[in-house]
Protein backbone atom coordinates (compact mmCIF):
# COMPACT_ATOMS: atom_id res chain seq x y z
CA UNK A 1 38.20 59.51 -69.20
CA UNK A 2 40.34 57.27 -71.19
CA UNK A 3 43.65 58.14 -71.84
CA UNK A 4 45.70 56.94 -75.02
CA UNK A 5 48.29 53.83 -74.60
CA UNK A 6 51.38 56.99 -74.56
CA UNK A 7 49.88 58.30 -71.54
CA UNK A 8 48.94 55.04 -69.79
CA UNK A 9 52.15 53.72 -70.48
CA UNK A 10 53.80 56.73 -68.61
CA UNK A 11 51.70 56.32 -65.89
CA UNK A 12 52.94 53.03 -65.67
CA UNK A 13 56.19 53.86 -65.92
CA UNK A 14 56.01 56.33 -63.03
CA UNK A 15 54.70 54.15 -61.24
CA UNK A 16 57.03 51.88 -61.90
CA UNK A 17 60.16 53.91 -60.76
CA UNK A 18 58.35 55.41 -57.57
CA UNK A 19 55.78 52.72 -56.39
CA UNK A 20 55.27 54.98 -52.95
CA UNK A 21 54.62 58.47 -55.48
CA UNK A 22 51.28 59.81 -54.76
CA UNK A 23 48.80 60.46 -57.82
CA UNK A 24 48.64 64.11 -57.71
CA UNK A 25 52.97 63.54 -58.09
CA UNK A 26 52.48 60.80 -60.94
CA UNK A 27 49.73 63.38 -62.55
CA UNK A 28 52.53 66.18 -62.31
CA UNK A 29 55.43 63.96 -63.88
CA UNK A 30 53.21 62.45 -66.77
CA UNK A 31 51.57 65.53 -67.53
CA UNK A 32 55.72 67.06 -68.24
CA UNK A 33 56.49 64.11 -70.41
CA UNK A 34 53.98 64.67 -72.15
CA UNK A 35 54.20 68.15 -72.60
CA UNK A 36 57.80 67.23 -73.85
CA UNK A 37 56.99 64.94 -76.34
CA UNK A 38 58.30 66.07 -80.35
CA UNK A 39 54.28 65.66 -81.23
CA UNK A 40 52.54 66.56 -78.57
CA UNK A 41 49.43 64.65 -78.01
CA UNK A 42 47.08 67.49 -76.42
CA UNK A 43 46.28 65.20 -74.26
CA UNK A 44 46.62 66.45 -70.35
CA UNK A 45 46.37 63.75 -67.73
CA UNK A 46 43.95 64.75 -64.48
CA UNK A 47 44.59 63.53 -60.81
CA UNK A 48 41.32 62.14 -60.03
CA UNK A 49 41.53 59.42 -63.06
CA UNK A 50 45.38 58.64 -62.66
CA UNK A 51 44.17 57.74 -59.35
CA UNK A 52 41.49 55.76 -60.37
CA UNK A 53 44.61 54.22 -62.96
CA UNK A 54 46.84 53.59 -60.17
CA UNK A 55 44.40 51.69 -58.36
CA UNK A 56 43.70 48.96 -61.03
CA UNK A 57 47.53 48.75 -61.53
CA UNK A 58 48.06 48.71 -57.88
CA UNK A 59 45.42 45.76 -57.47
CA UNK A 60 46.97 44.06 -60.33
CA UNK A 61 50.16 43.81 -59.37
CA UNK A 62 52.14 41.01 -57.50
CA UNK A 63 55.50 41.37 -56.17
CA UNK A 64 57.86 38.51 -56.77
CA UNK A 65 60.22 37.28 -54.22
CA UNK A 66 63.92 37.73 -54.66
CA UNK A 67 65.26 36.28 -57.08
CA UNK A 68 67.80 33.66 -55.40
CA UNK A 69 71.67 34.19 -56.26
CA UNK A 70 73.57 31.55 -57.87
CA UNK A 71 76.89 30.99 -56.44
CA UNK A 72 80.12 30.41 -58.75
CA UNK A 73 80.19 26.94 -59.57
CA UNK A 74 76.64 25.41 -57.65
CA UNK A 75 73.49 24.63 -58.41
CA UNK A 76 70.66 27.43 -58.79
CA UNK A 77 68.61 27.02 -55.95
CA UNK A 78 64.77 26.03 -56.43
CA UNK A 79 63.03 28.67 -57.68
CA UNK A 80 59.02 29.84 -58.05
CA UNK A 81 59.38 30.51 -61.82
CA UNK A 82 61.03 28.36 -64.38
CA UNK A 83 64.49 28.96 -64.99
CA UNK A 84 66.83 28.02 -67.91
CA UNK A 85 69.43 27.54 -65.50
CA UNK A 86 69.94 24.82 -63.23
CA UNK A 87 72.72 24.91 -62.25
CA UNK A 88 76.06 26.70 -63.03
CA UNK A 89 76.96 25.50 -67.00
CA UNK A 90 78.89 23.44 -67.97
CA UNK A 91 79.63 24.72 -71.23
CA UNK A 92 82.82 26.46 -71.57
CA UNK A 93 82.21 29.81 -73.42
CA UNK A 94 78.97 30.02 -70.90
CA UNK A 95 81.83 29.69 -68.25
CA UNK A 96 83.98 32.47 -69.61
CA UNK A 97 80.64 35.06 -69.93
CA UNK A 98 79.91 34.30 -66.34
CA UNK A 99 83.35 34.49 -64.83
CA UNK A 100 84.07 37.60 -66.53
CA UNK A 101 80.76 39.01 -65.72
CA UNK A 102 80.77 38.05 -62.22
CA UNK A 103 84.57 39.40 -62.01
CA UNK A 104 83.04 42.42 -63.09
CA UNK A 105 80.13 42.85 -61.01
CA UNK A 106 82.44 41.53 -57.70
CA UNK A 107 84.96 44.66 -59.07
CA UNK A 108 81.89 47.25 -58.74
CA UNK A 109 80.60 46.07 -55.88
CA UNK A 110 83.62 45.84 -53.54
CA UNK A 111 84.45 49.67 -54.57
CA UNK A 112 80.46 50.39 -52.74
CA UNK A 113 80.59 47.23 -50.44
CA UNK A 114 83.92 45.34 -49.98
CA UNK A 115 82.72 42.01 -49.24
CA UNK A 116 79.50 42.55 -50.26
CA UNK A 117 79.42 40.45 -53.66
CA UNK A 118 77.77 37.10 -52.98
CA UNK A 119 76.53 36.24 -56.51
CA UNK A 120 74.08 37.53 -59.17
CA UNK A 121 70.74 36.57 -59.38
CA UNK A 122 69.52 33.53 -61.31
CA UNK A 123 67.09 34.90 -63.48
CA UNK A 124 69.71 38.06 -63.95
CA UNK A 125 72.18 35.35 -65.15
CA UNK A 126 69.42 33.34 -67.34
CA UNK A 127 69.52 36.42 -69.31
CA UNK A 128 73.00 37.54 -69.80
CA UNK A 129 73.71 34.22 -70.76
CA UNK A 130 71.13 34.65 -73.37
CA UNK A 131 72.05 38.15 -74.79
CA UNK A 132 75.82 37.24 -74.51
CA UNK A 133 76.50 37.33 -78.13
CA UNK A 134 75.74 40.84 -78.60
CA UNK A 135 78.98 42.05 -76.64
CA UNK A 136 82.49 42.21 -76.68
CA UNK A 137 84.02 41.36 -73.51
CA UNK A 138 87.32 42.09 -74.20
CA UNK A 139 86.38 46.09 -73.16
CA UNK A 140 85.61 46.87 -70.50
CA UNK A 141 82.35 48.77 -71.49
CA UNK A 142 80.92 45.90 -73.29
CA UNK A 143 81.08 44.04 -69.98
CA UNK A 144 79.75 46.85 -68.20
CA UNK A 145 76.79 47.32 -70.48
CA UNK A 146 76.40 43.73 -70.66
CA UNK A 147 75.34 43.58 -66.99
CA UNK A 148 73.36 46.30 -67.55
CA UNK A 149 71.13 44.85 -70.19
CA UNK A 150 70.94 41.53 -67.84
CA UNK A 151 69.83 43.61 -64.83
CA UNK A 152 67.38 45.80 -67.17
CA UNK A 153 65.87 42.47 -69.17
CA UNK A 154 65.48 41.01 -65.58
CA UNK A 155 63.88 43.67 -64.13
CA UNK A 156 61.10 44.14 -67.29
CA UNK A 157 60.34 40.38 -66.80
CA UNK A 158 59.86 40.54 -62.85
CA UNK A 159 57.43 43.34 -63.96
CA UNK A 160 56.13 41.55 -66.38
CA UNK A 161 55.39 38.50 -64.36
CA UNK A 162 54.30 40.77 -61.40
CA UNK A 163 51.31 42.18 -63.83
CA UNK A 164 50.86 39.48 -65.01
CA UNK A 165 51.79 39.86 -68.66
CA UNK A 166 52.90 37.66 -71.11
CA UNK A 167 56.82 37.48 -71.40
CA UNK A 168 56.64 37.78 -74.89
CA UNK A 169 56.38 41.65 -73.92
CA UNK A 170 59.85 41.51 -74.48
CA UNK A 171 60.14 40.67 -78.20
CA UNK A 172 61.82 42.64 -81.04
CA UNK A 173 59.62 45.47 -80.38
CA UNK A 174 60.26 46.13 -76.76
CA UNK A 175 62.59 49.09 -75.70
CA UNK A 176 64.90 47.23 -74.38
CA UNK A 177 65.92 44.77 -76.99
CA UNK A 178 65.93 47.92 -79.50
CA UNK A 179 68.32 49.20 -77.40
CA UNK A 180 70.30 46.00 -77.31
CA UNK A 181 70.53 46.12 -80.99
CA UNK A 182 71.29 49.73 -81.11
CA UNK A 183 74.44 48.73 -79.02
CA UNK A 184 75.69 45.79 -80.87
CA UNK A 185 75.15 47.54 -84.21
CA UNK A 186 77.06 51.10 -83.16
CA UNK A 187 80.28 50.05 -84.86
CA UNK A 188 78.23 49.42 -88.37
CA UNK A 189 76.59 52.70 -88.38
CA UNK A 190 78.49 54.81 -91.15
CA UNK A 191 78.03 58.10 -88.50
């Protein structure tokens, strides 16, 4: 049995969040979604094939190593994928994002961890430098959600990568970079 992109793409996404979940659990938890969607689709998801499901995703799929941290002011270290960052910039309003961000990050983590904060990842700091513009970081919830997004847009490419999908996944159609936009254009909305 076949099941439409909706429900594969919820299998997925189960997956996704609980890689240990058994099928008859992912069955359970895709078969509620869908029961909650505005138009349902009729469709009802069975254990046996969201097995079958989870095995071709399960073969598919790679795990990437950790992504290494870049330290304030160093060089990335060499990395297994290609990174836009080579080192810590240079350029001075790329200076202020990352300072503030890291400031940021080093503020949440100590209240968890004191001590704990080392750095953030290189590929998580490839992207906030790239989605930068779309925040304010003069309040503090634009910096929050700011490293948000970066952790979100690095974790869809690691999955990305590690099924060995094209990148491009992440275009102006993905969720996340709707949701981007959403946020930058919340003070235009007339509501």
């Amino acid at each position: 049995m076949a099941y439409s992109k909706l429900a594969e793409g919820l299998i997925e996404d189960e997956w996704r969040d609980d890689k240990s979940a058994t099928a008859k659990l992912i069955t359970e938890r895709v078969n509620l979604r869908l029961a909650g969607q505005e138009k349902p689709t009729g469709e009802r998801v069975v254990e046996r094939t969201v097995s079958g499901y989870l095995a071709k995703i399960r073969k598919r799929f790679q795990e990437l190593d950790r992504d290494p941290i870049l330290p304030m002011w160093q060089k990335a270290p060499k990395t297994g994928y290609r990174s836009n960052l080579a080192s810590w910039p240079s350029d001075p309003d790329k200076i202020k994002t990352l300072t503030v961000l890291y400031d940021e990050a080093m503020f949440i983590i100590s209240e968890l961890s004191p001590d704990a904060f080392v750095g953030l990842p290189d590929r998580m700091v490839k992207w906030a430098l790239g989605i930068s513009g779309f925040f304010d970081h003069e309040h503090r919830l634009d910096r929050l959600m700011h490293l948000w997004f970066a952790i979100a847009f690095s974790a869809e490419e690691r999955f990305l990568i590690g099924m060995k999908r094209d990148v491009s996944e992440l275009g102006i159609q993905s969720g996340y970079t709707r949701a981007v936009m959403s946020w930058y254009q919340r003070h235009t909305d007339p509501g």
